[in-house]
N, C-alpha and C. Protein backbone atom coordinates (compact mmCIF):
# COMPACT_ATOMS: atom_id res chain seq x y z
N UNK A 1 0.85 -1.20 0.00
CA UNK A 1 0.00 0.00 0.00
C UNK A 1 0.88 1.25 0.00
N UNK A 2 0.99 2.07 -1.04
CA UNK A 2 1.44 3.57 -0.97
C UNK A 2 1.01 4.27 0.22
N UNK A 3 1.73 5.15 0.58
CA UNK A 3 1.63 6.38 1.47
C UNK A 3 0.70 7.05 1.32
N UNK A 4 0.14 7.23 -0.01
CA UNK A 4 -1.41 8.49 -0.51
C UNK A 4 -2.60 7.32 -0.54
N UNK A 5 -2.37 6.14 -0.48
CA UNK A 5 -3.19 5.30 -0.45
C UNK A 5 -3.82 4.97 0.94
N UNK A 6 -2.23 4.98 1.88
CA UNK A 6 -2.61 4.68 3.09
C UNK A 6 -3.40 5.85 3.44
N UNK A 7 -3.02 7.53 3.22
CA UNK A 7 -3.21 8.60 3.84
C UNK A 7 -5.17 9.13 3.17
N UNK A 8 -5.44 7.78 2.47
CA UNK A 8 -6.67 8.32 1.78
C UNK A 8 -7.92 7.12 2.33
N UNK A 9 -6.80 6.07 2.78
CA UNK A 9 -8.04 5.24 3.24
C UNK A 9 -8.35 5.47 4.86
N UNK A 10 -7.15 6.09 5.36
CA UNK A 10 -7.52 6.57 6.60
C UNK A 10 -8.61 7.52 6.90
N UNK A 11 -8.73 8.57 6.08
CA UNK A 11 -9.63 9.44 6.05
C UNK A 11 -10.73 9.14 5.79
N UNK A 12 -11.05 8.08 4.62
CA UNK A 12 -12.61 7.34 4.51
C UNK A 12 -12.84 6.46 5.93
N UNK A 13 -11.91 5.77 6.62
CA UNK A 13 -12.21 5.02 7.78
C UNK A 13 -12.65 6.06 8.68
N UNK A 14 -11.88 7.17 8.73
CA UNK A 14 -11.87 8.55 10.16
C UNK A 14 -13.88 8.77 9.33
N UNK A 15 -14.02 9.24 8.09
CA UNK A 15 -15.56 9.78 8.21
C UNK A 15 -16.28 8.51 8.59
N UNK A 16 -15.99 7.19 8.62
CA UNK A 16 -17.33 6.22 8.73
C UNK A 16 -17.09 6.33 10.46
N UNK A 17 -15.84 6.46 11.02
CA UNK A 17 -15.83 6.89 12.58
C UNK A 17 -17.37 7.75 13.26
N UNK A 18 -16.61 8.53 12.28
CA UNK A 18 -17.36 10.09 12.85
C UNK A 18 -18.99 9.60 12.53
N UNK A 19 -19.10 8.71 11.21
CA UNK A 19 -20.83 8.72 10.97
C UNK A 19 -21.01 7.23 12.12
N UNK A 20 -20.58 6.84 12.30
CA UNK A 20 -20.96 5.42 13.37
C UNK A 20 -20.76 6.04 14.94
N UNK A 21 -21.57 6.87 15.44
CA UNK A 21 -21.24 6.58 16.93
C UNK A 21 -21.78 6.03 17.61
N UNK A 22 -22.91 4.95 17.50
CA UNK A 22 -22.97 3.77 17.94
C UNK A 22 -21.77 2.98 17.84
N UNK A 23 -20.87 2.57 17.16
CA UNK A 23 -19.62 1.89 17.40
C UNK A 23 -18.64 2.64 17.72
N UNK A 24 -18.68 3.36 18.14
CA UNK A 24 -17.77 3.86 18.79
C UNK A 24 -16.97 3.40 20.31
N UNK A 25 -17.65 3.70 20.77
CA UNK A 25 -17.67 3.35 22.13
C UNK A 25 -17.04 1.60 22.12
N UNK A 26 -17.76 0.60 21.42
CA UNK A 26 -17.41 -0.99 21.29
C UNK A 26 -16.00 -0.90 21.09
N UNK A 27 -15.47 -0.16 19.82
CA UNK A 27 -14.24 -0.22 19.09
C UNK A 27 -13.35 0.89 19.80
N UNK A 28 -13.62 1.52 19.97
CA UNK A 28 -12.78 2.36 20.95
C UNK A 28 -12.08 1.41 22.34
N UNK A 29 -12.88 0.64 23.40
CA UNK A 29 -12.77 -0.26 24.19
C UNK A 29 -12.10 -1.09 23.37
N UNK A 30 -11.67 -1.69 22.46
CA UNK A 30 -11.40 -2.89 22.08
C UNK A 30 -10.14 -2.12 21.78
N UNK A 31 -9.72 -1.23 21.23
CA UNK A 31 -8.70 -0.78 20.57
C UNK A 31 -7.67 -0.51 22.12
N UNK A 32 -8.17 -0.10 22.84
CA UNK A 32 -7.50 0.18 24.26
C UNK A 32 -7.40 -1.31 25.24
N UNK A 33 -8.12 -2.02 25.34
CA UNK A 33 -7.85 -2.96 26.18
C UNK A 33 -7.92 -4.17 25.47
N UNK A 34 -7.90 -4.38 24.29
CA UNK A 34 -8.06 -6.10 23.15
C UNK A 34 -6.59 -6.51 23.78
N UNK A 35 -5.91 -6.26 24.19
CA UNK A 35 -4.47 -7.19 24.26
C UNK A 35 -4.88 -7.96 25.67
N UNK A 36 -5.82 -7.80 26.55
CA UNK A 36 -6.23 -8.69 27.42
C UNK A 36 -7.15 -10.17 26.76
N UNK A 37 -7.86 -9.47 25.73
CA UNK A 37 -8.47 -10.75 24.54
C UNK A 37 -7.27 -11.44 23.98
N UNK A 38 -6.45 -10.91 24.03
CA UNK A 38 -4.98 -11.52 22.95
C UNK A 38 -3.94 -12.64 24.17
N UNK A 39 -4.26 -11.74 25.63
CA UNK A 39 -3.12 -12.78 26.62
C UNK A 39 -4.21 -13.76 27.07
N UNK A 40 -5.85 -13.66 26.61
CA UNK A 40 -6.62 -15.00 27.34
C UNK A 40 -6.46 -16.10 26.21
N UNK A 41 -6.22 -15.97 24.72
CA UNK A 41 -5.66 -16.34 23.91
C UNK A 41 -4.70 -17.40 24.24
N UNK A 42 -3.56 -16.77 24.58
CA UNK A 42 -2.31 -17.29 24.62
C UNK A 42 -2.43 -18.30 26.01
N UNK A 43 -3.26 -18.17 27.02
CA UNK A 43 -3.64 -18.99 27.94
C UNK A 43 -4.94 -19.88 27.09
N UNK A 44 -5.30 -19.84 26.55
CA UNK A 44 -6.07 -21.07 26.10
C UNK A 44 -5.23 -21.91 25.12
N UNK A 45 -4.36 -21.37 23.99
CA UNK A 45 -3.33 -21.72 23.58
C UNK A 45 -2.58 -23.24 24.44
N UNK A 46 -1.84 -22.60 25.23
CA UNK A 46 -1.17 -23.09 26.75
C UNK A 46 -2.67 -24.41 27.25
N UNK A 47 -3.40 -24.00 27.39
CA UNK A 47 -4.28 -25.28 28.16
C UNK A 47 -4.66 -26.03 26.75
N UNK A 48 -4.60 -26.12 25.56
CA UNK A 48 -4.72 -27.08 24.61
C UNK A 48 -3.27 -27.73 24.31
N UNK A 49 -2.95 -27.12 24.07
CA UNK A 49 -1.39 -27.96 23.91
C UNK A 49 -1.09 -28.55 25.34
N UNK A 50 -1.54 -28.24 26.16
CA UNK A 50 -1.21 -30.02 27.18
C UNK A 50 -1.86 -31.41 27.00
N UNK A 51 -2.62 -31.17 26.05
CA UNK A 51 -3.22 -32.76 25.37
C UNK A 51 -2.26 -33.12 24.12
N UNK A 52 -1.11 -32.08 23.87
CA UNK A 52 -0.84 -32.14 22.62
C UNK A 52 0.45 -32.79 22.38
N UNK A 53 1.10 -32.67 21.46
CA UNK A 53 2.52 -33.40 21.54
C UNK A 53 3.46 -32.27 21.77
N UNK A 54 4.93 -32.57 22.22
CA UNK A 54 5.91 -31.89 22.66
C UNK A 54 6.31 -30.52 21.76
N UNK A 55 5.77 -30.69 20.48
CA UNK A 55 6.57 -29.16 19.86
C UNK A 55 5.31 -28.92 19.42
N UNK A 56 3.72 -28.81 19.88
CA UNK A 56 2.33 -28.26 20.09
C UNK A 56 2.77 -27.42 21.54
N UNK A 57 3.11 -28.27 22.56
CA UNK A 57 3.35 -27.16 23.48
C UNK A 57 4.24 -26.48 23.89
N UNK A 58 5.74 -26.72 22.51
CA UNK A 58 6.85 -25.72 22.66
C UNK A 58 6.28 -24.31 21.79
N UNK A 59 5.30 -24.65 20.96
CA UNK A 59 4.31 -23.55 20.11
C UNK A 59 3.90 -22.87 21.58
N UNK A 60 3.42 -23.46 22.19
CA UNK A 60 2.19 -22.53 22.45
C UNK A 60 2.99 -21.87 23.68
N UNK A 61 4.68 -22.42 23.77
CA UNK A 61 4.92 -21.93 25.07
C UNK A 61 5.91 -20.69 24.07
N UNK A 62 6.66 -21.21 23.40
CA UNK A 62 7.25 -19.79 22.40
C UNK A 62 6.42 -18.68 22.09
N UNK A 63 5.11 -18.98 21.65
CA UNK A 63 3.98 -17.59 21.31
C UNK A 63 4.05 -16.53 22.21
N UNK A 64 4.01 -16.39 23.46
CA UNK A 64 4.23 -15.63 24.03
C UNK A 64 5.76 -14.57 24.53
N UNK A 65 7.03 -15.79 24.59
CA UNK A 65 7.70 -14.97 24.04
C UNK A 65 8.15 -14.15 23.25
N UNK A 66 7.36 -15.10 21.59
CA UNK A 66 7.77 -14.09 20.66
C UNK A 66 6.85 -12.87 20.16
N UNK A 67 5.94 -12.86 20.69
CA UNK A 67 5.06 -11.59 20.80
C UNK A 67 6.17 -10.65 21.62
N UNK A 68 6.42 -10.82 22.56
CA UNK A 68 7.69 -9.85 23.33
C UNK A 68 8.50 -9.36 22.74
N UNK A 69 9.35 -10.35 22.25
CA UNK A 69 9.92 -10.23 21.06
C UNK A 69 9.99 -9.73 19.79
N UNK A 70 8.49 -9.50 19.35
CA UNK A 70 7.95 -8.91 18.03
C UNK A 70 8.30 -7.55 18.17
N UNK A 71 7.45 -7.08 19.51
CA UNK A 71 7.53 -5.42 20.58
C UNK A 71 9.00 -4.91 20.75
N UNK A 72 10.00 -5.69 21.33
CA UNK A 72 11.47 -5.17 20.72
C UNK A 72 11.72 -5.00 19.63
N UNK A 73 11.37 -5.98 19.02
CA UNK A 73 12.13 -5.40 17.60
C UNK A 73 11.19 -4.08 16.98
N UNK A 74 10.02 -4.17 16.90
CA UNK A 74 9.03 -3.26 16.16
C UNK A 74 9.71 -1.84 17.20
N UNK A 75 10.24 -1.67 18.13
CA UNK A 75 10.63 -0.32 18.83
C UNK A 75 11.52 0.67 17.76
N UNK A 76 12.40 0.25 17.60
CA UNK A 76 13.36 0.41 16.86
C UNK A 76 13.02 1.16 15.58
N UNK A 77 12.50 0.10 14.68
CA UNK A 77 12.08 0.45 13.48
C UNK A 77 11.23 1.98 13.84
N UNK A 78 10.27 1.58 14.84
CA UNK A 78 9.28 3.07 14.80
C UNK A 78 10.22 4.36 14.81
N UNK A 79 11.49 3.73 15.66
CA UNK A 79 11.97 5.34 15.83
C UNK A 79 12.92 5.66 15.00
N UNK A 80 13.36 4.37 13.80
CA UNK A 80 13.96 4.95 12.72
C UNK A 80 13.07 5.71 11.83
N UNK A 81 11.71 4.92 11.71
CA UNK A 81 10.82 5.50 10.50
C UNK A 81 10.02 6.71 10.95
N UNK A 82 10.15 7.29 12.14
CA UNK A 82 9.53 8.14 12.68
C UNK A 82 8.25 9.42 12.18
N UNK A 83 7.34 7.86 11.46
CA UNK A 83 6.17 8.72 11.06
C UNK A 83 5.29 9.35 11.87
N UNK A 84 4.91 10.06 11.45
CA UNK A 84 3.83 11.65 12.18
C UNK A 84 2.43 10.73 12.56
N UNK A 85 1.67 10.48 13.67
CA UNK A 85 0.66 10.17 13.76
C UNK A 85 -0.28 11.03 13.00
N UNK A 86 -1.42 9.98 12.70
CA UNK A 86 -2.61 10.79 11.65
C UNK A 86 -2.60 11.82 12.07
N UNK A 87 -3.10 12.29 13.71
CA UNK A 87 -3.72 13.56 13.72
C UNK A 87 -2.94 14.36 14.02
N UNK A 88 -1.47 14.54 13.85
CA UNK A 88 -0.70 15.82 13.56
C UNK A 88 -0.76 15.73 12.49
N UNK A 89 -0.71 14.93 11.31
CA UNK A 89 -1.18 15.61 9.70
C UNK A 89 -2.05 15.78 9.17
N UNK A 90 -3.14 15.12 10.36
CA UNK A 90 -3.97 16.17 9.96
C UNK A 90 -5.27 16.37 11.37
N UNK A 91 -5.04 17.62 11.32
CA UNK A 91 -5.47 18.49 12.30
C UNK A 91 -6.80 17.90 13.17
N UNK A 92 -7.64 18.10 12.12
CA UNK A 92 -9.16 17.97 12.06
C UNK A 92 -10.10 16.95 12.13
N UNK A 93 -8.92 15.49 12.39
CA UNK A 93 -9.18 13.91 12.63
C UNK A 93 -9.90 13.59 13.89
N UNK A 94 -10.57 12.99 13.66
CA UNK A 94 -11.79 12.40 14.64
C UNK A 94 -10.71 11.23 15.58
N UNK A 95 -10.27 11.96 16.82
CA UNK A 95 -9.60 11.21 17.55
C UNK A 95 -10.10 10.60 18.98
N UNK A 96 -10.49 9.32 18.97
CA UNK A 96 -11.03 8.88 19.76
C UNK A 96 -10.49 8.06 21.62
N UNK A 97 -9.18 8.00 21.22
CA UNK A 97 -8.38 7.79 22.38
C UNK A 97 -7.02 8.73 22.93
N UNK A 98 -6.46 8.83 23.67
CA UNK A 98 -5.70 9.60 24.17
C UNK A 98 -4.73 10.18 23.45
N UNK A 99 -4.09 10.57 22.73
CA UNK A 99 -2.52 11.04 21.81
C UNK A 99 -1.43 11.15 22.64
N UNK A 100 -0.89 10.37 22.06
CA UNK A 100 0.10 10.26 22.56
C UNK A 100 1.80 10.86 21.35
N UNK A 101 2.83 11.10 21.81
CA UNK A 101 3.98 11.97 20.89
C UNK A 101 5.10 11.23 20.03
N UNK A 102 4.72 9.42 20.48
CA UNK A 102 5.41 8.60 19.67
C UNK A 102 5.40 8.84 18.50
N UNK A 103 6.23 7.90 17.45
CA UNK A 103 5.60 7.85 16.52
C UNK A 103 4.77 6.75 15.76
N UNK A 104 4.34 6.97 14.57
CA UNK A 104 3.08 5.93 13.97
C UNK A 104 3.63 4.21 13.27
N UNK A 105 4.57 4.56 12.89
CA UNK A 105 4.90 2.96 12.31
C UNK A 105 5.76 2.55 12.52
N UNK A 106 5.88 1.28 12.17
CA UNK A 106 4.99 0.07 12.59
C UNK A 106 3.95 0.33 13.81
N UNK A 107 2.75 -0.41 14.17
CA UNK A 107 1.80 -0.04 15.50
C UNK A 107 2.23 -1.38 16.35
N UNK A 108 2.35 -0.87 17.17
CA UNK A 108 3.00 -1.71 18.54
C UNK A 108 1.86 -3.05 18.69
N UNK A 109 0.64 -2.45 18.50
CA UNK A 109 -1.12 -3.08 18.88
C UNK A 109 -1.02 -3.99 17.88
N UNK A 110 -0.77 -3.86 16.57
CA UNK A 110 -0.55 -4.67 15.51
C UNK A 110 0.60 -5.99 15.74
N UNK A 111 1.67 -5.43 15.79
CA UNK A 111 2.38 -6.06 15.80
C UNK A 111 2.83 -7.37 16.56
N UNK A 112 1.94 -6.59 17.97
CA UNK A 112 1.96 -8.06 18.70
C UNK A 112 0.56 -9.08 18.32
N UNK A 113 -0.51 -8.35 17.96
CA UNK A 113 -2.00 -8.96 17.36
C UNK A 113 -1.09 -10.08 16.20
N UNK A 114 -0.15 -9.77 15.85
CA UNK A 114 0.22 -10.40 14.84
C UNK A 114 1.56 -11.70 14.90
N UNK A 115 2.20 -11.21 15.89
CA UNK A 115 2.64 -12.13 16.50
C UNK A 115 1.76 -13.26 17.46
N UNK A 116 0.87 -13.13 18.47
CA UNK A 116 -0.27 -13.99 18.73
C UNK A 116 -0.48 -14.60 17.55
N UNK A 117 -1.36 -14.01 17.28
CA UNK A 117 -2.05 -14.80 15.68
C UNK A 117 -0.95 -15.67 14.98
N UNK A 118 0.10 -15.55 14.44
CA UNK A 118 0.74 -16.61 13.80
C UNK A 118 1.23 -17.85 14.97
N UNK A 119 1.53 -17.74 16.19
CA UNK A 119 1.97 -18.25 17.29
C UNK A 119 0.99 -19.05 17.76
N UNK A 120 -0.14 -18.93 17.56
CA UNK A 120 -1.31 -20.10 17.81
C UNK A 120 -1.66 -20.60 16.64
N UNK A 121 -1.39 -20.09 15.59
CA UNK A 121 -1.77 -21.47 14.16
C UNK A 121 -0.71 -22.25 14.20
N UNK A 122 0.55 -22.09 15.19
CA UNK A 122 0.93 -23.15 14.97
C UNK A 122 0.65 -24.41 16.61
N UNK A 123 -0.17 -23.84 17.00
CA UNK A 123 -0.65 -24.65 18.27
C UNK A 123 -1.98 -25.33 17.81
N UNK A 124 -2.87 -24.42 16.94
CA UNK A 124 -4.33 -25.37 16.57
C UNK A 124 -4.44 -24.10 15.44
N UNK A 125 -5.02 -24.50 14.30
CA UNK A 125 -5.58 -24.03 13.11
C UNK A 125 -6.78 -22.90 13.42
N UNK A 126 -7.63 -23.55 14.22
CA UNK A 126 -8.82 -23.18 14.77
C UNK A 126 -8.66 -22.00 15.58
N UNK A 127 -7.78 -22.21 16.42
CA UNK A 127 -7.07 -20.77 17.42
C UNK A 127 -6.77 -20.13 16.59
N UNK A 128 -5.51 -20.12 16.11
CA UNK A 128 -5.01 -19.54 14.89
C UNK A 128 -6.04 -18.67 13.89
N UNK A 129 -7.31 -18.81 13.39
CA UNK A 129 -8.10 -18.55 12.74
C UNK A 129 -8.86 -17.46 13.89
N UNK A 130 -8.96 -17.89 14.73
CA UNK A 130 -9.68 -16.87 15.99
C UNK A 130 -8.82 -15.83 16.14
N UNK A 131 -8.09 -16.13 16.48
CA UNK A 131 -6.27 -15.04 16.96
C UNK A 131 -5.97 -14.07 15.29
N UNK A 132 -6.42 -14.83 14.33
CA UNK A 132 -6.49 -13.67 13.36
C UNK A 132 -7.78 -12.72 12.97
N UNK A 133 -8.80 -13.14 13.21
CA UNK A 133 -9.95 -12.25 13.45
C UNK A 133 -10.01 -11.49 14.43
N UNK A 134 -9.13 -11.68 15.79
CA UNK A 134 -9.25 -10.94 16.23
C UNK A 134 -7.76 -9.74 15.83
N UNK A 135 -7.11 -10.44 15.44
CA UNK A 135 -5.88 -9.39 14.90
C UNK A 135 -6.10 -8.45 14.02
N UNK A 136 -7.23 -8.83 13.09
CA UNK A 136 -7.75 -8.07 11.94
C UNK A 136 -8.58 -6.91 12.75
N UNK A 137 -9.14 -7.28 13.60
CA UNK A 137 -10.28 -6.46 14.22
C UNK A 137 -9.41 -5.25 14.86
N UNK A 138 -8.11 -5.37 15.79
CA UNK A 138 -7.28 -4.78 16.56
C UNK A 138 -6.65 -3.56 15.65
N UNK A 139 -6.33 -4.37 14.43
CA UNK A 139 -5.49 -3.33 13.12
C UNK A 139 -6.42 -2.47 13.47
N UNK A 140 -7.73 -2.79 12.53
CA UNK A 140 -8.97 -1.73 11.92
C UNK A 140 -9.27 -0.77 13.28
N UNK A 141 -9.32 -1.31 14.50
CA UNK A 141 -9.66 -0.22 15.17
C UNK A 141 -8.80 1.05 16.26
N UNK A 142 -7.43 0.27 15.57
CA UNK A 142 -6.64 1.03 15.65
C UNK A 142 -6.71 2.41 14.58
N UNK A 143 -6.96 2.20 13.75
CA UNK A 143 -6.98 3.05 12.67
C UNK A 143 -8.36 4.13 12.81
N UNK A 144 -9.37 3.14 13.10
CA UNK A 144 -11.01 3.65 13.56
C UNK A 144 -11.07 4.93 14.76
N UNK A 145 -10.06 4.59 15.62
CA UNK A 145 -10.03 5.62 16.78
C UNK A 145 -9.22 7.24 16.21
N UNK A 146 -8.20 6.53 14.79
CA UNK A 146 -7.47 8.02 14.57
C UNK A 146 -5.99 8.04 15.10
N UNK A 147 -5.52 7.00 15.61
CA UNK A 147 -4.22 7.01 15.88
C UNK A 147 -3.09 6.27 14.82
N UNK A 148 -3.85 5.76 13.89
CA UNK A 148 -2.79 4.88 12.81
C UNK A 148 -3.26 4.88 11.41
N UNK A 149 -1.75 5.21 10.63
CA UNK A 149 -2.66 4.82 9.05
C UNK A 149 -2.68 3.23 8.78
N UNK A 150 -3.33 3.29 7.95
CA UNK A 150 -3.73 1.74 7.33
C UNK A 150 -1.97 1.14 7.05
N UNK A 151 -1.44 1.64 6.70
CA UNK A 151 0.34 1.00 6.27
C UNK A 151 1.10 0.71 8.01
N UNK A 152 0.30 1.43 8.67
CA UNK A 152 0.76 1.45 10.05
C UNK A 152 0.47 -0.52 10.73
N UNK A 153 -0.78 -0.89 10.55
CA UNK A 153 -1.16 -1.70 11.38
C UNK A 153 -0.80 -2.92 10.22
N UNK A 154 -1.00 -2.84 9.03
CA UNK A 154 -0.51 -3.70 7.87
C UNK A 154 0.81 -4.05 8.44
N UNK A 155 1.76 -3.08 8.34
CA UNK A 155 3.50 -3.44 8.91
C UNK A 155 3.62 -3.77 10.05
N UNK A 156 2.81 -3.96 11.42
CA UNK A 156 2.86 -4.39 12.45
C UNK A 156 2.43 -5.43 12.60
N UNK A 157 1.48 -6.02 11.56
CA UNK A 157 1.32 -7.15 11.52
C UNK A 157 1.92 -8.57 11.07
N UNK A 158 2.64 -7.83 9.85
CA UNK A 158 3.74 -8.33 8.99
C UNK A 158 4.70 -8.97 9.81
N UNK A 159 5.03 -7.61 10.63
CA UNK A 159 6.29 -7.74 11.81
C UNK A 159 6.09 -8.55 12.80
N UNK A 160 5.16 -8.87 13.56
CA UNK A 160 4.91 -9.30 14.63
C UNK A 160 4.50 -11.14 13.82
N UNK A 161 4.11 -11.23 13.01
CA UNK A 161 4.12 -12.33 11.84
C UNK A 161 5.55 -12.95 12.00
N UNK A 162 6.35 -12.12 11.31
CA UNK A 162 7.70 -12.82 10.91
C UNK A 162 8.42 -13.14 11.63
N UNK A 163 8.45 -12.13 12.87
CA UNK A 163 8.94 -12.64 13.83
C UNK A 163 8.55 -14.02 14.82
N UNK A 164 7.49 -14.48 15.31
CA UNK A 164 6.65 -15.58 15.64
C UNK A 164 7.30 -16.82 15.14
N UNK A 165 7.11 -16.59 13.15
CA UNK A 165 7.66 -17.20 12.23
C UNK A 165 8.70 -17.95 12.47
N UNK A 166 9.71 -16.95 12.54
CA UNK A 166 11.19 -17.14 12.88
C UNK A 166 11.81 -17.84 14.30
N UNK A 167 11.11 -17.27 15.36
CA UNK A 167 11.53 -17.65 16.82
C UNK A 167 11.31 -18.93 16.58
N UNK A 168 9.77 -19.26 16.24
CA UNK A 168 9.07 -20.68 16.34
C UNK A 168 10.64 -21.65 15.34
N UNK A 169 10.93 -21.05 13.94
CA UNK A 169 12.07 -21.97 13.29
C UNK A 169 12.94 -22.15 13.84
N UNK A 170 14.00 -21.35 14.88
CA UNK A 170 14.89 -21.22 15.15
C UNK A 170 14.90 -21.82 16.71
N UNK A 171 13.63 -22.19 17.71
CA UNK A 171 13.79 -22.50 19.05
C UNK A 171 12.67 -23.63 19.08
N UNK A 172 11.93 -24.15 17.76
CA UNK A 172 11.07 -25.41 18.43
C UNK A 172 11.91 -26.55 18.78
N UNK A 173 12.97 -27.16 18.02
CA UNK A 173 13.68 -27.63 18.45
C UNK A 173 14.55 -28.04 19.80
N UNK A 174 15.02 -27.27 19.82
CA UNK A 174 15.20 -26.93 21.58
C UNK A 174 14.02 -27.24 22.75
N UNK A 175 13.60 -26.47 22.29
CA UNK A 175 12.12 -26.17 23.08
C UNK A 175 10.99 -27.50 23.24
N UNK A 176 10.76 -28.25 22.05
CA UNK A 176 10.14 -29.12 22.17
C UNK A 176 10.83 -29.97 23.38
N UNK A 177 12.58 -30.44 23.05
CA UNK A 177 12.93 -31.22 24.09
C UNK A 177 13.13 -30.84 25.12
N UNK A 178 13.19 -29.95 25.69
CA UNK A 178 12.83 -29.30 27.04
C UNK A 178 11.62 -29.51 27.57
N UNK A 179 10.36 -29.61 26.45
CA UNK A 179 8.74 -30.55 27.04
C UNK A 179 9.14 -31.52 27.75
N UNK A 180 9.66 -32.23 26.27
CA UNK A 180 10.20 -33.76 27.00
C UNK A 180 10.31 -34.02 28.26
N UNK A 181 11.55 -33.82 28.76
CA UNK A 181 12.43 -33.67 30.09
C UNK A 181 11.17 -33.29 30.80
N UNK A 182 10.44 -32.18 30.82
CA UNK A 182 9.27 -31.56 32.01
C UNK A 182 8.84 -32.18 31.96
N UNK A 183 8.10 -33.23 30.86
CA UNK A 183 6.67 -34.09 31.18
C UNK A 183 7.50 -35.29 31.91
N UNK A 184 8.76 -35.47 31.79
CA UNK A 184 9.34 -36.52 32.19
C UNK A 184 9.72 -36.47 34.15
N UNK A 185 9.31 -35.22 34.41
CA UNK A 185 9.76 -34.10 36.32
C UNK A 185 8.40 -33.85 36.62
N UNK A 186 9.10 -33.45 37.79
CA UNK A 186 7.90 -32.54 38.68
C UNK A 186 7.00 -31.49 37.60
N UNK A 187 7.53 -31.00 36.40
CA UNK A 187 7.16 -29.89 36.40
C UNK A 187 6.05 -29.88 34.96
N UNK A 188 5.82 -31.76 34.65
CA UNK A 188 5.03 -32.47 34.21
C UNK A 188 3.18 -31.68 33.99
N UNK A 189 3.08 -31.12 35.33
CA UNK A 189 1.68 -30.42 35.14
C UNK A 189 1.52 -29.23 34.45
N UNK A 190 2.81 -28.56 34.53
CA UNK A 190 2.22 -27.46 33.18
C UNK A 190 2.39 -27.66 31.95
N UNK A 191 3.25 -28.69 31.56
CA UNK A 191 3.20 -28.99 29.98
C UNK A 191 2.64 -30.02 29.61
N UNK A 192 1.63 -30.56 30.56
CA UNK A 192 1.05 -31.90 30.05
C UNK A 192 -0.65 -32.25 30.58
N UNK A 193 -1.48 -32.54 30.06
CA UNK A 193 -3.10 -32.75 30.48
C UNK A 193 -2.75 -33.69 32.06
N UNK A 194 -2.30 -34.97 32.08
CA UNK A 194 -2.93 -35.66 32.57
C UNK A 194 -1.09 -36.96 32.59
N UNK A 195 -1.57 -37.91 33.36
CA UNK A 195 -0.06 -38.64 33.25
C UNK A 195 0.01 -39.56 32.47
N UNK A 196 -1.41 -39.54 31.66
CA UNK A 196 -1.23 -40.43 30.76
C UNK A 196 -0.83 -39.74 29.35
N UNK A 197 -0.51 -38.86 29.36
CA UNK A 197 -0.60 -38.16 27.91
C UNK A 197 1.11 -38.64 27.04
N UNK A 198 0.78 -38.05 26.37
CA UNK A 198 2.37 -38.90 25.63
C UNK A 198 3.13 -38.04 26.07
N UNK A 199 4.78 -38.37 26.18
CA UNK A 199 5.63 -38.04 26.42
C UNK A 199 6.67 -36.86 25.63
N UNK A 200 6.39 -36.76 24.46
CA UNK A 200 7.01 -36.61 23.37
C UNK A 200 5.84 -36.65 21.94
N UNK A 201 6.80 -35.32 21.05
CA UNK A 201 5.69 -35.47 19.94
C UNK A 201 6.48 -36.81 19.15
């Protein structure tokens, strides 16, 4: 998405803002507190993969780091690319949550929506599919309140994506056999349903 593309679909999203204030209020709340929908996620994540095999619950135990992980790295970039939030460019934007003096891209809200979301499709399809509807929902109403352009929550999603991606390639390995060993200890009850469950994927 271009810059005049992003800077033109924001403004059609900012007037359907301004004409919906019945949703306002819903999406406004969601845009400020959805990352509590995103960590009950990552705990249901966590309680399915203990029926699951050893690198199901090195998934579901990596997802959460690499959402953390997504948020470091996405810091950086923002303050190299140090774009202008919508409503310093433009004045007259229907701003629905607090302003803050950061800057706009990558969106922090995105980025981890997007790290979740890839981090549970690889724990269950089904999660995964939930964790992206709700990631989709998080972008848009980031944008809905007036704090992000559309290229904003697109690249945070990307980011928080690739990264997930990557941690998950680079540490299931490890990680799975470290299940192992736990389901094999004491410490058997958080990575595993029950004592009959398998040992190993």
């Amino acid at each position: 998405m271009t810059a005049e593309g992003s800077n033109d679909l924001f403004l059609r999203v900012n007037e359907f803002a301004r004409s919906t204030g019945w949703l306002q209020g819903p999406v406004t709340a969601y845009a400020k507190y959805g990352v509590l929908v995103f960590a009950g996620l990552l705990m249901i994540g966590w309680w399915v993969a203990r029926r699951q095999s050893a690198e199901v619950m090195a998934a579901a135990l990596l997802a959460p780091i690499s959402t953390l992980l997504a948020l470091a790295v996405n810091q950086p970039i923002i303050k190299h690319v140090a774009e202008a939030r919508p409503y310093v460019v433009h004045p007259g934007a229907l701003v629905l949550v607090s302003k803050t003096t950061d800057p706009s891209f990558p969106s922090d809200h995105a980025a981890m929506a997007g790290a979740v979301a890839a981090g549970l499709f690889l724990v269950s399809w089904r999660l995964g599919l939930a964790a992206s509807a709700f990631a989709l929902a998080m972008a848009f109403s980031r944008v809905y309140v007036g704090v992000h352009f559309p290229q904003d929550v697109l690249a945070g999603l990307a980011v928080g994506a690739t990264v997930s991606l990557l941690v998950w390639a680079a540490l299931r390995v490890p990680v799975a056999h470290l299940v192992v060993r736990m389901r094999a200890g004491r410490a058997r009850p958080l990575v595993a349903k029950q004592a009959g469950a398998a040992a190993s994927g």
